[in-house]
N, C-alpha and C. Protein backbone atom coordinates (compact mmCIF):
# COMPACT_ATOMS: atom_id res chain seq x y z
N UNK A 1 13.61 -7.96 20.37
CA UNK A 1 13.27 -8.06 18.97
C UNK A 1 11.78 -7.73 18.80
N UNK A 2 11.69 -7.35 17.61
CA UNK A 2 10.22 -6.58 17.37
C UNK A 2 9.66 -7.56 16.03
N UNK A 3 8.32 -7.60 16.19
CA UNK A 3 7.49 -8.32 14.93
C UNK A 3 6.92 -7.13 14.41
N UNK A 4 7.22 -5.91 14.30
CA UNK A 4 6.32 -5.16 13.52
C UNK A 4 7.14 -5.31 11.95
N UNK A 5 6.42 -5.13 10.83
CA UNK A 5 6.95 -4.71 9.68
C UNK A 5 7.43 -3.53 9.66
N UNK A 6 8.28 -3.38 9.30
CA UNK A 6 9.28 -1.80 9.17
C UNK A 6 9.88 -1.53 7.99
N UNK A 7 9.45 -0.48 7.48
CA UNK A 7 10.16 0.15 6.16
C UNK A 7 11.66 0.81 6.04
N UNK A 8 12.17 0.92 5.30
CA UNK A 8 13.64 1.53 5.71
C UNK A 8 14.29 3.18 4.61
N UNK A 9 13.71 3.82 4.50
CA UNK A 9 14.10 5.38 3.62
C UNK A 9 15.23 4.94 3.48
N UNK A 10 15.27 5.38 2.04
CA UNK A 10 17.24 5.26 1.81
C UNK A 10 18.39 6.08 2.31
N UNK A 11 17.93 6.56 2.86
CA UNK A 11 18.80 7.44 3.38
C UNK A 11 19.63 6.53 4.87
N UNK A 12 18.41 5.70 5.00
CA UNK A 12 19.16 4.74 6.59
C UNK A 12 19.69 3.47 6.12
N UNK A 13 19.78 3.23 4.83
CA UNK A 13 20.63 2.01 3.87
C UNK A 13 21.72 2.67 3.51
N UNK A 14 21.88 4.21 3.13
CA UNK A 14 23.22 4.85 2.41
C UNK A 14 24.08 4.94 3.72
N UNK A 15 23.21 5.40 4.70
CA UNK A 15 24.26 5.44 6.64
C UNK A 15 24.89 4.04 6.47
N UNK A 16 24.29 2.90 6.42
CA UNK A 16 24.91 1.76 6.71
C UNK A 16 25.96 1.65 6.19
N UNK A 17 26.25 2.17 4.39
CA UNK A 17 27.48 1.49 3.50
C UNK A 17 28.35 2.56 3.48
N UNK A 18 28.29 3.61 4.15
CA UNK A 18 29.06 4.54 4.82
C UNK A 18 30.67 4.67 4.99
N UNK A 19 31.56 4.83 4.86
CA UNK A 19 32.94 4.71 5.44
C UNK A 19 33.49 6.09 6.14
N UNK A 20 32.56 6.38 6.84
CA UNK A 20 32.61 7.77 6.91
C UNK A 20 33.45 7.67 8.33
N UNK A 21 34.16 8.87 8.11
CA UNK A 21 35.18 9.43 9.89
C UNK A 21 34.25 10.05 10.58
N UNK A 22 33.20 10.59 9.77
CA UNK A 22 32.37 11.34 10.53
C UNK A 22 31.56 10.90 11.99
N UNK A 23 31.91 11.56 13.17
CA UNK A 23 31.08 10.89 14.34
C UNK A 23 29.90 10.98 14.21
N UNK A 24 29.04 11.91 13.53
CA UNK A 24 27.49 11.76 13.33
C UNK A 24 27.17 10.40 12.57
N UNK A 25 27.82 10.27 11.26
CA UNK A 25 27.98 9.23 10.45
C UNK A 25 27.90 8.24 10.93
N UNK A 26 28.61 8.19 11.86
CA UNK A 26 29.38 6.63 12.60
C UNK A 26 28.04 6.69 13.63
N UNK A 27 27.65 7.26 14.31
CA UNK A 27 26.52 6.94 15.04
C UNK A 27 24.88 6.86 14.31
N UNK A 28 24.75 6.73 13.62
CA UNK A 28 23.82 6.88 12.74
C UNK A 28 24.03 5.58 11.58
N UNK A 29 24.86 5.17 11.41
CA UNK A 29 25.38 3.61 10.80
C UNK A 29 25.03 2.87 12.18
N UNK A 30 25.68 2.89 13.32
CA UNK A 30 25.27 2.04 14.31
C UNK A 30 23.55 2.07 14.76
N UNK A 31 22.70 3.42 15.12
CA UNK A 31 21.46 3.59 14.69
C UNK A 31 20.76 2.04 13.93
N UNK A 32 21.53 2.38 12.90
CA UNK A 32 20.94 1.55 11.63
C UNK A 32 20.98 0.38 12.10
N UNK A 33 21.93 -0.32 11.95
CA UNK A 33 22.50 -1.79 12.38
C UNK A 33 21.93 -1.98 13.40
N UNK A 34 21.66 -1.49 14.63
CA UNK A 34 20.83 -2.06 15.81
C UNK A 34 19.01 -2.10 15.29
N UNK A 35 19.08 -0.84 13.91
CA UNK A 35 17.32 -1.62 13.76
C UNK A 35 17.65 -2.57 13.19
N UNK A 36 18.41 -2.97 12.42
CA UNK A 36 18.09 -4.36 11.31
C UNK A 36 18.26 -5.43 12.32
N UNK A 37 18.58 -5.25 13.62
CA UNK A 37 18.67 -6.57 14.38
C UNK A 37 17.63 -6.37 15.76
N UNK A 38 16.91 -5.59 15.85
CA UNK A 38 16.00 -5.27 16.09
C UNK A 38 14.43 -5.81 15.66
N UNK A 39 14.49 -5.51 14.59
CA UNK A 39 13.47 -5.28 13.51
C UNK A 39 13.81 -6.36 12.29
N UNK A 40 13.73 -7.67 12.27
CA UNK A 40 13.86 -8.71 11.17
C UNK A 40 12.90 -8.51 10.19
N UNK A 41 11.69 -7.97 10.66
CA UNK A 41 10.70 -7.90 8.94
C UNK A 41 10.54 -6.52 8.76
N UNK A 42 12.10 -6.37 7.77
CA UNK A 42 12.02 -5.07 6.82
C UNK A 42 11.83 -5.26 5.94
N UNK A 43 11.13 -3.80 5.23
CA UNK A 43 10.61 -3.99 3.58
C UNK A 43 11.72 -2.53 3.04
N UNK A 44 11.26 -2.93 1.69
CA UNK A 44 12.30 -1.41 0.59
C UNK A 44 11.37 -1.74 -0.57
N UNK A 45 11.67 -0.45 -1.51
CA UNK A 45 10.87 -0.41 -2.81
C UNK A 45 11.77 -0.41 -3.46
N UNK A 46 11.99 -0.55 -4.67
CA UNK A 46 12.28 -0.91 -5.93
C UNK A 46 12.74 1.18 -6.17
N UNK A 47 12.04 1.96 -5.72
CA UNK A 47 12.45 3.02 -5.63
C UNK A 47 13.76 3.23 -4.87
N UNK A 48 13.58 2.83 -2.97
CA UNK A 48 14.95 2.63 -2.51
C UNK A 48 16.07 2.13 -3.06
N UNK A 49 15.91 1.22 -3.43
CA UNK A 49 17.10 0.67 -4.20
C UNK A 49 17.64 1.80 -5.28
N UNK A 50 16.70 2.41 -6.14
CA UNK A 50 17.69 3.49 -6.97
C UNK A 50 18.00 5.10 -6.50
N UNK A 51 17.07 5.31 -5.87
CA UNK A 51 17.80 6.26 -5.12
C UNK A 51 19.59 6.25 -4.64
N UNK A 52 19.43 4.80 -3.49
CA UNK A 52 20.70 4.31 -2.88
C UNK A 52 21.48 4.30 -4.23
N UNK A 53 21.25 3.45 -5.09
CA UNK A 53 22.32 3.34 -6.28
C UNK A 53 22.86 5.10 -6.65
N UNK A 54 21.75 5.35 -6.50
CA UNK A 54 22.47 6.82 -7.57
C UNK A 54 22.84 7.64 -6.74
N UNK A 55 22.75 8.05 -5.13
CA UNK A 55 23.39 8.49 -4.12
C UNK A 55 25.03 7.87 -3.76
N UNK A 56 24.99 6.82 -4.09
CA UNK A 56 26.21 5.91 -3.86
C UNK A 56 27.28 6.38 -4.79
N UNK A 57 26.01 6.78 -6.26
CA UNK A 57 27.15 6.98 -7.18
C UNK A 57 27.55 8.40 -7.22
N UNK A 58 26.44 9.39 -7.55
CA UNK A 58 27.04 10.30 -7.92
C UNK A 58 27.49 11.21 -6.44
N UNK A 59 27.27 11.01 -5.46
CA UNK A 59 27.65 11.56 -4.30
C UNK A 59 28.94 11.10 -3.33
N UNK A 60 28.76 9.44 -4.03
CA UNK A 60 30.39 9.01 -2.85
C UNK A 60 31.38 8.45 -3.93
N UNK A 61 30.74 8.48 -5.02
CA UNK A 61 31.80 7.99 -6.54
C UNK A 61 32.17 6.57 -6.26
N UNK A 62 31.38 5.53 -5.61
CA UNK A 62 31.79 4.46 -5.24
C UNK A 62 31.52 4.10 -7.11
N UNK A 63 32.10 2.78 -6.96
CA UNK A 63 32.29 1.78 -8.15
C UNK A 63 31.02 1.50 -8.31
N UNK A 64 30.80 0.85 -9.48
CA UNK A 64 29.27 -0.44 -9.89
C UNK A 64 29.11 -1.37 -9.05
N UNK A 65 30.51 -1.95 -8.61
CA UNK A 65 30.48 -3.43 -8.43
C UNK A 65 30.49 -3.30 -6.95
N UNK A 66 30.86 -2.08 -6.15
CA UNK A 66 30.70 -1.55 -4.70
C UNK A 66 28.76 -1.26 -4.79
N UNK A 67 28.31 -0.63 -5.66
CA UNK A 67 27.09 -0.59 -5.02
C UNK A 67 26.33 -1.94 -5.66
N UNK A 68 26.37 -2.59 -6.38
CA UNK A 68 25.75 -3.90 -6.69
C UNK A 68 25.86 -4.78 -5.32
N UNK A 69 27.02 -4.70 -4.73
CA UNK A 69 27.01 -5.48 -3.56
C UNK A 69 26.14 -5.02 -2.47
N UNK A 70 26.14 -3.71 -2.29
CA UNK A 70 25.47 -3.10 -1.31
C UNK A 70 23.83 -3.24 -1.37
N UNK A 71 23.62 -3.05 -2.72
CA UNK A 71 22.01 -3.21 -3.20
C UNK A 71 21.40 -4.99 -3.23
N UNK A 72 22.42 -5.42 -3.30
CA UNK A 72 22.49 -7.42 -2.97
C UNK A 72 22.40 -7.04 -1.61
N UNK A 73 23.18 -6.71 -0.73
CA UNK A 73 22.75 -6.71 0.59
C UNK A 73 21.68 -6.27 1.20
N UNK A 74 21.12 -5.28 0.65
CA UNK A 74 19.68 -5.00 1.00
C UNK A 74 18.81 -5.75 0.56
N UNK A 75 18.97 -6.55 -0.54
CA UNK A 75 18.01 -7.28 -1.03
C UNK A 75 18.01 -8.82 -0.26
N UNK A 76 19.45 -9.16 0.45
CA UNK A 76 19.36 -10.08 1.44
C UNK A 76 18.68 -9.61 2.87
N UNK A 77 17.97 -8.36 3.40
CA UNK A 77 17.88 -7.56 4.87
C UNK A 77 16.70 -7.57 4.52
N UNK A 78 16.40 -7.19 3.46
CA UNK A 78 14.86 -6.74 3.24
C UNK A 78 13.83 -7.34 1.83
N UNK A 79 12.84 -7.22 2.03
CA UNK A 79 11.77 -7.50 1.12
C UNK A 79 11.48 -6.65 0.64
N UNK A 80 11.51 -6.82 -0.90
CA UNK A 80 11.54 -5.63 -1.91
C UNK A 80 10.11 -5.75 -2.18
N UNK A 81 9.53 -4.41 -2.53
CA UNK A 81 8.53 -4.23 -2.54
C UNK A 81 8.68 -3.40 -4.33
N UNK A 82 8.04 -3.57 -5.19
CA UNK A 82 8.57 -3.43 -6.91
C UNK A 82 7.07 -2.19 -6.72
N UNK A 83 7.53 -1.35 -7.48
CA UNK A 83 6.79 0.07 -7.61
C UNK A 83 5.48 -0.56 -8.72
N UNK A 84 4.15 -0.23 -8.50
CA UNK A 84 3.41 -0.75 -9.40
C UNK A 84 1.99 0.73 -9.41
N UNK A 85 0.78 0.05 -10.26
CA UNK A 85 0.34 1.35 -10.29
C UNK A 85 -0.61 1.64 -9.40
N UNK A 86 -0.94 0.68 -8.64
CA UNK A 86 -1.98 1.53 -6.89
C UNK A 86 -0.65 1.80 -6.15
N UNK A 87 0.02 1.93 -5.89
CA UNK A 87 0.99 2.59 -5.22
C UNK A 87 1.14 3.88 -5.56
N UNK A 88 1.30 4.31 -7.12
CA UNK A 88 1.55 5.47 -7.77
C UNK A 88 -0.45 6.00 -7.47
N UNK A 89 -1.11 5.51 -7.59
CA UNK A 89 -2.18 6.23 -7.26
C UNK A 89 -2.19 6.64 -6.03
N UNK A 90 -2.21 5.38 -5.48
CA UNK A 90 -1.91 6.29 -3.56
C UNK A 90 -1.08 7.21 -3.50
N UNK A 91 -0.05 7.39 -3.82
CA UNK A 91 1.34 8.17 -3.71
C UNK A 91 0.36 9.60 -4.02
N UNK A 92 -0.06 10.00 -5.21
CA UNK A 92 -1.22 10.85 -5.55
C UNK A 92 -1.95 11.44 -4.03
N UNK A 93 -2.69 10.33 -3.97
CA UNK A 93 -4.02 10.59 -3.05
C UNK A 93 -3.08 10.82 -1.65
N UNK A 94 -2.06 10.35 -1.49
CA UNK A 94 -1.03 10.80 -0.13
C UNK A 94 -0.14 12.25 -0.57
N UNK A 95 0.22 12.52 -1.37
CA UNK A 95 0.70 13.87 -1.68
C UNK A 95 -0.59 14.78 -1.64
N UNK A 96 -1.61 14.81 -1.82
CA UNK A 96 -2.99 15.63 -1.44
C UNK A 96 -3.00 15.42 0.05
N UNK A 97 -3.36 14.76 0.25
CA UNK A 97 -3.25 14.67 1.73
C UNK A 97 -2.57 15.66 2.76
N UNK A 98 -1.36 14.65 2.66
CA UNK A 98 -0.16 14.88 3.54
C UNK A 98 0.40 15.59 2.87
N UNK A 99 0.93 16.41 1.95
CA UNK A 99 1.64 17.37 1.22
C UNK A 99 3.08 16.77 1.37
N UNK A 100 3.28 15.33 1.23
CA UNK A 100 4.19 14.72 0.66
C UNK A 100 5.16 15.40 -0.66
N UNK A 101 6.33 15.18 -0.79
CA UNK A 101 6.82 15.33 -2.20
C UNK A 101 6.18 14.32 -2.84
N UNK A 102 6.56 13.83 -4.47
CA UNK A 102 5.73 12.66 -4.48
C UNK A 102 6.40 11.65 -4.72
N UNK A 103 8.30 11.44 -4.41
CA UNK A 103 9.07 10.78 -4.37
C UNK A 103 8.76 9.72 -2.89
N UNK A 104 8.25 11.14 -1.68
CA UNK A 104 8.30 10.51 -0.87
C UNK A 104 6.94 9.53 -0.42
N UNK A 105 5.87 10.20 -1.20
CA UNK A 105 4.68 9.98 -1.40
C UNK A 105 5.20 8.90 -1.64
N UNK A 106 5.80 8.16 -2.48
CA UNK A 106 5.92 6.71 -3.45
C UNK A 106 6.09 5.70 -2.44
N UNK A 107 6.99 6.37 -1.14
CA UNK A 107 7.84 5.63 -0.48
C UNK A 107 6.43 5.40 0.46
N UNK A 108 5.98 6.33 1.46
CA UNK A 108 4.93 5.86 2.20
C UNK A 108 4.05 4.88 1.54
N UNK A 109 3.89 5.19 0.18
CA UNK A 109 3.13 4.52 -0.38
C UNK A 109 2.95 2.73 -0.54
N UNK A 110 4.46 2.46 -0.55
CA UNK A 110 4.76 1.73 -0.70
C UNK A 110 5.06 0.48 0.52
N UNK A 111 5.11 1.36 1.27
CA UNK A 111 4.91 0.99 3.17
C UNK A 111 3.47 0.50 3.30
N UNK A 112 2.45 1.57 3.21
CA UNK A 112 1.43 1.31 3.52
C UNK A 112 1.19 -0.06 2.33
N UNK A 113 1.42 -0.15 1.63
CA UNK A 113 0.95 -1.44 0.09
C UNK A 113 1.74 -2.63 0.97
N UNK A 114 2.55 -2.72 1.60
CA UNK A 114 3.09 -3.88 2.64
C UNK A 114 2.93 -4.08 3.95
N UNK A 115 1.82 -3.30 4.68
CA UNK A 115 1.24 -3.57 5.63
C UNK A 115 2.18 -3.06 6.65
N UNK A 116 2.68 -2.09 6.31
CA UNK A 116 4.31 -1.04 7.38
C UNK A 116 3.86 -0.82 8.49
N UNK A 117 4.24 -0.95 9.65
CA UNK A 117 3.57 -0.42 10.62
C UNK A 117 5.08 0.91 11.18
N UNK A 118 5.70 0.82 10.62
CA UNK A 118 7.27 1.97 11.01
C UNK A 118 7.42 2.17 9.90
N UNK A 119 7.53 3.50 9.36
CA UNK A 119 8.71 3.99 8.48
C UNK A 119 9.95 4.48 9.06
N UNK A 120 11.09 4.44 8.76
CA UNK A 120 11.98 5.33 9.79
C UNK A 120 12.61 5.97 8.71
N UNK A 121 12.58 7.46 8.65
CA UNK A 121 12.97 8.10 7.96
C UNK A 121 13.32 9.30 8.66
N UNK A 122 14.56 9.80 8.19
CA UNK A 122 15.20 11.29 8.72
C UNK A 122 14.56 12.41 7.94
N UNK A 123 13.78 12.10 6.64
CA UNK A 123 13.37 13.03 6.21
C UNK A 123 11.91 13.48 6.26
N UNK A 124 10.94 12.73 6.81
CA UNK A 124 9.64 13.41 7.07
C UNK A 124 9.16 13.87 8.08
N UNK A 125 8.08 13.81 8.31
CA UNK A 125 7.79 14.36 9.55
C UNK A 125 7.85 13.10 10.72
N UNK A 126 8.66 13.23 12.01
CA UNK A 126 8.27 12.55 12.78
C UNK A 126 7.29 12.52 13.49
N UNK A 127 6.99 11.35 13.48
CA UNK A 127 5.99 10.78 14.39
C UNK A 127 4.59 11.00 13.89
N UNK A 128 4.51 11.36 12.66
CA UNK A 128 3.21 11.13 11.82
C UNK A 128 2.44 9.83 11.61
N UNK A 129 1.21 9.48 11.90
CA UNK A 129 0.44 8.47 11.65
C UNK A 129 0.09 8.58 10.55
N UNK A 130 0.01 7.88 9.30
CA UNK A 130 -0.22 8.00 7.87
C UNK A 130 -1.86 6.68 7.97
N UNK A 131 -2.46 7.43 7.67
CA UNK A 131 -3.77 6.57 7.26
C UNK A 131 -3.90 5.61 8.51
N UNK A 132 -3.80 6.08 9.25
CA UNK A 132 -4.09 5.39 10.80
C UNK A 132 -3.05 4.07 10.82
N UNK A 133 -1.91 3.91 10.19
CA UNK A 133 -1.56 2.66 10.22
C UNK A 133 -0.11 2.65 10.16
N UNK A 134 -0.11 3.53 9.53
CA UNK A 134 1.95 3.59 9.14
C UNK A 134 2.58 4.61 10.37
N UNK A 135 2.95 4.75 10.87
CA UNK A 135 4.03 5.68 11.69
C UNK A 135 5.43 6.19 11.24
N UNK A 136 5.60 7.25 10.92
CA UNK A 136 6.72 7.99 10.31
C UNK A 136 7.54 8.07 11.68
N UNK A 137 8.93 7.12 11.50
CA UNK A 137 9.74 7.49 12.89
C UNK A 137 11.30 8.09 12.36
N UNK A 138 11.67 9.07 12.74
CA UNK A 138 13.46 9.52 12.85
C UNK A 138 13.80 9.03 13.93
N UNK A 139 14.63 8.02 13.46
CA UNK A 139 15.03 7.22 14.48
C UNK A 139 16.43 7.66 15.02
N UNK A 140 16.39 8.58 14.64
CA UNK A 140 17.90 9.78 14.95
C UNK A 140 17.67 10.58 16.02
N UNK A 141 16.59 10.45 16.35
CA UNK A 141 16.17 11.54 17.51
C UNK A 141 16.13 11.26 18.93
């Protein structure tokens, strides 16, 4: 087990609620599940959460009441972190930077505003040090 704080991209919360046949799928849900028991102090933004909602919806056509549960479950795994406006400034000053999108900008952003020492994300760059403090990991690799 690890004491670092760890962030979680939605993309490694949508693997988890998954029902997929897919063997990539299915290994990449397990991925997941071994960090959350791994890694007890995870954080999410208030962004993750709607992303996941609206990936859930308009991509797997799950129900309301299927992703309300799922977004309750993240909110039981992790510490929500609520989008505010030094985050959106950093997000800024990190899209200059790092040539972030500035969705994803929000997300580092929002890591670094909770003291992240892991992001694990499939979508940025791995193994990037963000402001000497955050670490961008694909934990798929």
């Amino acid at each position: 087990m690890h004491d670092e704080i760890v962030f979680l991209d939605s993309n490694l919360w949508i693997y988890l609620f998954l029902n997929s046949e897919n063997e990539a799928d299915k290994l990449k849900q397990s991925k997941v599940r071994q960090l959350l028991l791994d890694y007890p102090l995870v954080v999410c933004s208030a962004q993750v959460l709607n992303e996941v909602s609206n990936t859930l919806f308009r991509k797997y056509h799950l129900d309301v009441e299927k992703i309300e549960s799922h977004i309750e479950s993240i909110l039981d795994l992790a510490f929500m972190q609520a989008l505010n406006e030094v985050i959106t400034l950093n997000a800024l000053s990190l899209l200059k930077k790092y040539h972030f999108s500035f969705y994803d900008a929000l997300i580092v952003g929002a890591g670094l505003q909770t003291k992240c020492e892991v992001l694990f994300s499939e979508d940025m760059q791995h193994n990037l040090l963000v402001n000497d403090s955050l670490r961008i990991v694909n934990p798929f690799l």
